[in-house]
Protein backbone atom coordinates (compact mmCIF):
# COMPACT_ATOMS: atom_id res chain seq x y z
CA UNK A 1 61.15 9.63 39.38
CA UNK A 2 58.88 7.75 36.72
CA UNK A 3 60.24 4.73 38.21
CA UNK A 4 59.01 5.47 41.88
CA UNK A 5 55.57 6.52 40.51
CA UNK A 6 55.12 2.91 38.42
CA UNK A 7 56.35 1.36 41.69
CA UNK A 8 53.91 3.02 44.11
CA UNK A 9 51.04 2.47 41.39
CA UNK A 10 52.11 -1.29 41.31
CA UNK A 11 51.83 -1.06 45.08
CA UNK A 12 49.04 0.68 45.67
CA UNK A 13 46.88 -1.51 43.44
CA UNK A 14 48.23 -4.37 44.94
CA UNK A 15 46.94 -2.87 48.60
CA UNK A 16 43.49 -2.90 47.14
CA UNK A 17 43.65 -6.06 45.54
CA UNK A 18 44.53 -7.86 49.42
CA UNK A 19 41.06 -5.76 50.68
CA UNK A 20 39.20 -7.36 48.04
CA UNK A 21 38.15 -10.65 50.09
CA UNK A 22 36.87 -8.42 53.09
CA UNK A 23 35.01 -6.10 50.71
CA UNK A 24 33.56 -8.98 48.41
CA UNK A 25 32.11 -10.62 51.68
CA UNK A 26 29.78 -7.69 52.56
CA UNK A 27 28.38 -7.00 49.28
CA UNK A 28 24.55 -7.28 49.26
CA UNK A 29 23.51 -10.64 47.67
CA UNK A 30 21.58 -9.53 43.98
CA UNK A 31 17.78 -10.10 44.11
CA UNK A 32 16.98 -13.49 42.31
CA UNK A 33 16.39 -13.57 38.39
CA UNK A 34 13.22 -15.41 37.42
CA UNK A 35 14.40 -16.16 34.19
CA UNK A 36 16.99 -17.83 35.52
CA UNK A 37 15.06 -20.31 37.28
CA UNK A 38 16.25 -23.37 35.24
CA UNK A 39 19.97 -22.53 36.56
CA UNK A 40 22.14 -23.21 39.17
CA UNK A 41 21.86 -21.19 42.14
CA UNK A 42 24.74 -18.29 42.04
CA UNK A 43 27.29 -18.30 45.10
CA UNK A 44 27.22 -16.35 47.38
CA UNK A 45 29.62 -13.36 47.42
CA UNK A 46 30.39 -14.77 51.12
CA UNK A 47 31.38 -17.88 49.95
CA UNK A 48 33.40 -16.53 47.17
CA UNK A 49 35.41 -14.16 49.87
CA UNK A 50 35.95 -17.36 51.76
CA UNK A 51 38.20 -19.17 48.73
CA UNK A 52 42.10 -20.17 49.79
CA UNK A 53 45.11 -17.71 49.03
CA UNK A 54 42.24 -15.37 47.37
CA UNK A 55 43.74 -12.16 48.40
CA UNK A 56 47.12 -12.69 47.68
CA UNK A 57 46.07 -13.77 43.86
CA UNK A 58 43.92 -10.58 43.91
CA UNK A 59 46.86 -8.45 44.96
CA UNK A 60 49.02 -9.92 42.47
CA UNK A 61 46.72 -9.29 39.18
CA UNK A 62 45.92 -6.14 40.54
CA UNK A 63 49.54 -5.16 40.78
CA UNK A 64 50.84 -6.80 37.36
CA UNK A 65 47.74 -4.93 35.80
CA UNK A 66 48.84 -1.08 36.99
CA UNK A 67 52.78 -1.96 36.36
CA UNK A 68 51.96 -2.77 32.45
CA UNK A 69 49.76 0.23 32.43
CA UNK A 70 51.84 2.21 34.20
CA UNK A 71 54.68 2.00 32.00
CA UNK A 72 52.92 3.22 29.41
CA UNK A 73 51.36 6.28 30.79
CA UNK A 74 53.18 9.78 30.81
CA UNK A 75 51.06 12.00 33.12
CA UNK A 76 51.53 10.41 36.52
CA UNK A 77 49.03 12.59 38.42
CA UNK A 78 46.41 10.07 36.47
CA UNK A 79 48.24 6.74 38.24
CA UNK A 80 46.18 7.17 41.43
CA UNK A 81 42.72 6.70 39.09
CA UNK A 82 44.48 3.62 37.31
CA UNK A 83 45.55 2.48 40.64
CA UNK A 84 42.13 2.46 42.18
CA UNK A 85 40.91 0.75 38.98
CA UNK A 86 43.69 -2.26 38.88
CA UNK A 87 42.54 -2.59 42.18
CA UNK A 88 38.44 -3.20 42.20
CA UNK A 89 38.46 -3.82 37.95
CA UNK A 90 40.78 -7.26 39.83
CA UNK A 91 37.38 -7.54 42.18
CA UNK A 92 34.91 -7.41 39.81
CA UNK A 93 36.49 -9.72 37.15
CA UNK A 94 36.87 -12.35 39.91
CA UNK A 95 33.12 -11.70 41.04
CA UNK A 96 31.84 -11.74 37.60
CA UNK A 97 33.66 -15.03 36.63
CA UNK A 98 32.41 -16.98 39.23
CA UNK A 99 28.76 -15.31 38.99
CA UNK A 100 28.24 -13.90 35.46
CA UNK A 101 27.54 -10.57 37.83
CA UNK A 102 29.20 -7.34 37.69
CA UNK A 103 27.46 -5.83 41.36
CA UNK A 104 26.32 -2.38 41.53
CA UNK A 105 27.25 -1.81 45.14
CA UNK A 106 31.01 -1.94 43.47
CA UNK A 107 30.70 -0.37 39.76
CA UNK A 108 29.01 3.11 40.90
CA UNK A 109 31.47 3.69 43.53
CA UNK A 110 34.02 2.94 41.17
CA UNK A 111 32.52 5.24 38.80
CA UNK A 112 32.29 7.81 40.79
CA UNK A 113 35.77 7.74 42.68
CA UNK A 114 37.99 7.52 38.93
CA UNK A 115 35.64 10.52 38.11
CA UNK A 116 37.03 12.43 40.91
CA UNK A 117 40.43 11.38 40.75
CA UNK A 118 40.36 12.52 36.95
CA UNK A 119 39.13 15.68 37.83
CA UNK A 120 41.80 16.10 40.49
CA UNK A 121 44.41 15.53 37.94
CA UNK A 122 43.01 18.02 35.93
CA UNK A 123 42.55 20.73 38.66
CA UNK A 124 46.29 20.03 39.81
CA UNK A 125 47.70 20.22 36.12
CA UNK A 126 45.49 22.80 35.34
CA UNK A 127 44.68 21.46 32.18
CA UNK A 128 40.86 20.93 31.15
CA UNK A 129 41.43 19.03 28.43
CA UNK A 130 42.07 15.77 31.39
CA UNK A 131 38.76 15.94 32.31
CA UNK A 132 36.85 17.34 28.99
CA UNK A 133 38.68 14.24 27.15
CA UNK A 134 38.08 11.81 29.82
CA UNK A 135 34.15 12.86 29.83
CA UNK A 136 33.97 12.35 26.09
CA UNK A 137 35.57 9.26 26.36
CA UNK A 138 33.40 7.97 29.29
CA UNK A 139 30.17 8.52 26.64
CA UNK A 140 32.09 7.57 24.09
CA UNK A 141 32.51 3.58 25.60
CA UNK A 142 29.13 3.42 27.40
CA UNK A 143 27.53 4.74 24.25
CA UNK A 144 28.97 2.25 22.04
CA UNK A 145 28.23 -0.53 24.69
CA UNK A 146 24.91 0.62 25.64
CA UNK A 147 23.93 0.42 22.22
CA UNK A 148 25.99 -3.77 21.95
CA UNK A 149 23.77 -4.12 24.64
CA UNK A 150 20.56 -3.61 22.88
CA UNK A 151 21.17 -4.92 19.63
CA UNK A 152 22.34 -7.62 22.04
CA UNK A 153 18.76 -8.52 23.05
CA UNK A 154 17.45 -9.46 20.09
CA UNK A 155 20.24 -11.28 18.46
CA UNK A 156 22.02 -13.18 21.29
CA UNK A 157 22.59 -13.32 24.87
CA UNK A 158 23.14 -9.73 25.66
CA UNK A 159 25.96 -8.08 27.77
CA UNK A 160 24.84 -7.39 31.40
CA UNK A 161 23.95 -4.08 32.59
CA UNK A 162 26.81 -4.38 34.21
CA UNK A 163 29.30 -4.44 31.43
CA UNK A 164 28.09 -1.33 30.40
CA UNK A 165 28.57 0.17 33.18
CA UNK A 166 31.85 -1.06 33.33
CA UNK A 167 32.61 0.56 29.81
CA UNK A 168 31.98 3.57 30.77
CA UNK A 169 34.56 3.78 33.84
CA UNK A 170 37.14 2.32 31.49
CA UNK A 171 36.26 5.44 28.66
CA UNK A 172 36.87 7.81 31.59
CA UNK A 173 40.35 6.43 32.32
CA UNK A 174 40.99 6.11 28.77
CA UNK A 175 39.64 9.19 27.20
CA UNK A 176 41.94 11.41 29.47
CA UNK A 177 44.54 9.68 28.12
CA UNK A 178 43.62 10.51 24.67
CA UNK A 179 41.81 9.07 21.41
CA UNK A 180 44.31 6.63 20.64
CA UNK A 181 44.01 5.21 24.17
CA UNK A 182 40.19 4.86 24.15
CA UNK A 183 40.63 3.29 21.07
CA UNK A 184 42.85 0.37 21.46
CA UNK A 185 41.44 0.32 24.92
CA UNK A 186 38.14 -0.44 24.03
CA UNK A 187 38.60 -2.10 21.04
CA UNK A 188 41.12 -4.19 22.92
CA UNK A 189 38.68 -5.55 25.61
CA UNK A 190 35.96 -6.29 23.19
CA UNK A 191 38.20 -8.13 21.01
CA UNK A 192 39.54 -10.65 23.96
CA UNK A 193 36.05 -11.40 25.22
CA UNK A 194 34.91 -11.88 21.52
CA UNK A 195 37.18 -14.55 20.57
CA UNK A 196 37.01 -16.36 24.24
CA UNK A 197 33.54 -16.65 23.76
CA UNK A 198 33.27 -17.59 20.22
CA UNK A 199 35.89 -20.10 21.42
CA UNK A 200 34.01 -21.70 24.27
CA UNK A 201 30.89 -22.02 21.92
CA UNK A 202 32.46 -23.77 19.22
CA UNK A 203 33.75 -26.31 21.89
CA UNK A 204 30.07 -26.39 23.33
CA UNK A 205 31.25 -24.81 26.19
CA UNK A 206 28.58 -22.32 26.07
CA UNK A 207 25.18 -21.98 24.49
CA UNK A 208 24.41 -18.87 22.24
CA UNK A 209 22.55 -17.55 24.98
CA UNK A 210 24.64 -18.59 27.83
CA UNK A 211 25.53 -16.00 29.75
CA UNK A 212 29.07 -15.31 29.50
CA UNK A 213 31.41 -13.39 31.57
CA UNK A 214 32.78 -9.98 29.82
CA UNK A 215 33.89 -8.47 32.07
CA UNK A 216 37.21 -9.26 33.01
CA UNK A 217 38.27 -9.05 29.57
CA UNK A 218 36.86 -5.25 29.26
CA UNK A 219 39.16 -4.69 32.03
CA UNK A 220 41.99 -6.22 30.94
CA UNK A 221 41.80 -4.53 27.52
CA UNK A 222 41.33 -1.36 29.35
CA UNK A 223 45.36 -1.55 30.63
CA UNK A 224 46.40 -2.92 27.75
CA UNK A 225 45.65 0.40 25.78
CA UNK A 226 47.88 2.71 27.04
CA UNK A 227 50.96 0.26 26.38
CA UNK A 228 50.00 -0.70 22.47
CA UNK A 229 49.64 3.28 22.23
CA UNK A 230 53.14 3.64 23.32
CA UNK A 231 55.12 1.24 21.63
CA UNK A 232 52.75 1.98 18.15
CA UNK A 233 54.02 5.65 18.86
């Protein structure tokens, strides 16, 4: 039975990973920055739908993503959250790599959708702790981002709004797991976007306040928490 519910999490993500072209193509373009006047203009999320073989890549990560988490998670009623996540975390990471931009129009739906489907897990195991640990979990991450983000403005380019945001979903999904999981989780993500982006500016890749995409690298961490738990266990 575990095996069928890795295999329909794997599939399911990878379901929403093949919608992500037609979704990313109708996202409101952002507003202009006018500090960012000196740049290159962003592409367009249109233009960004429109790239060759996109949604089978998309499909793939997102699949490969809820597989390794998926094998490492014992309460399967919390696969359908993960599932959705694999799915639009593999959107926004390609959206935020090509445009520094994690959109709105995508993170509070997401928020709000892995809240539910944490709750429902709770409700159908009848077990408060799911959603109790998930909620501490969820302040937990955007807390400790929120306040990176900050301390962020006056030292260096800060995070985007949108990584915080970001954290928070991924302390949901993590917290219900457990401590452990929010833990190597979190700590997980901020480690791999901390030594890509030291690396690209010692290459001069990137200036110290370059803006610098996090995101994807929050996400992976996020699914590569549950794993480390397990095989540390």
């Amino acid at each position: 039975m575990q095996t069928l519910y890795v295999v329909a999490t794997a599939v399911g993500a990878g379901v929403l990973g093949l919608l992500g072209p037609h979704v990313i193509s109708r996202l409101p373009e952002p507003e202009p920055d006018p500090s960012e006047v000196d740049e290159p203009p962003k592409p367009l999320y249109a233009d960004l739908a429109r790239r060759p073989r996109l949604a089978p890549a998309l499909a793939l990560v997102a699949a490969v993503l809820a597989l390794v988490v998926a094998l490492g998670i014992d309460e399967p009623l919390l696969l359908p959250a993960w599932a959705v996540f694999a799915g639009v975390g593999t959107w926004l990471s390609y959206i935020d790599l090509r445009t520094r931009l994690l959109p709105y129009a995508l993170t509070l739906p997401l928020h709000v959708v892995v809240l539910v489907l944490v709750g429902l897990a709770s409700l159908v195991a009848q077990d408060r702790s799911i959603i109790l640990k998930g909620l501490i979990g969820n302040l937990v991450l955007y807390g400790v981002f929120r306040l990176i983000y900050a301390l962020g403005r006056w030292i260096s380019q800060p995070f985007g709004f949108g990584d915080v945001r970001i954290a928070g979903v991924i302390g949901l999904l993590l917290g219900a797991l457990g401590a452990a999981e929010t833990l190597y989780g979190g700590y997980a993500g901020f480690i791999l976007g901390a030594v890509v982006g030291l690396g690209l500016y010692a290459t001069g890749r990137i200036g110290r306040r370059d803006p610098f995409a996090f995101g994807p690298y929050l996400v992976v961490g996020a699914f590569l928490g549950p794993p480390l738990v397990a095989l540390l266990r």
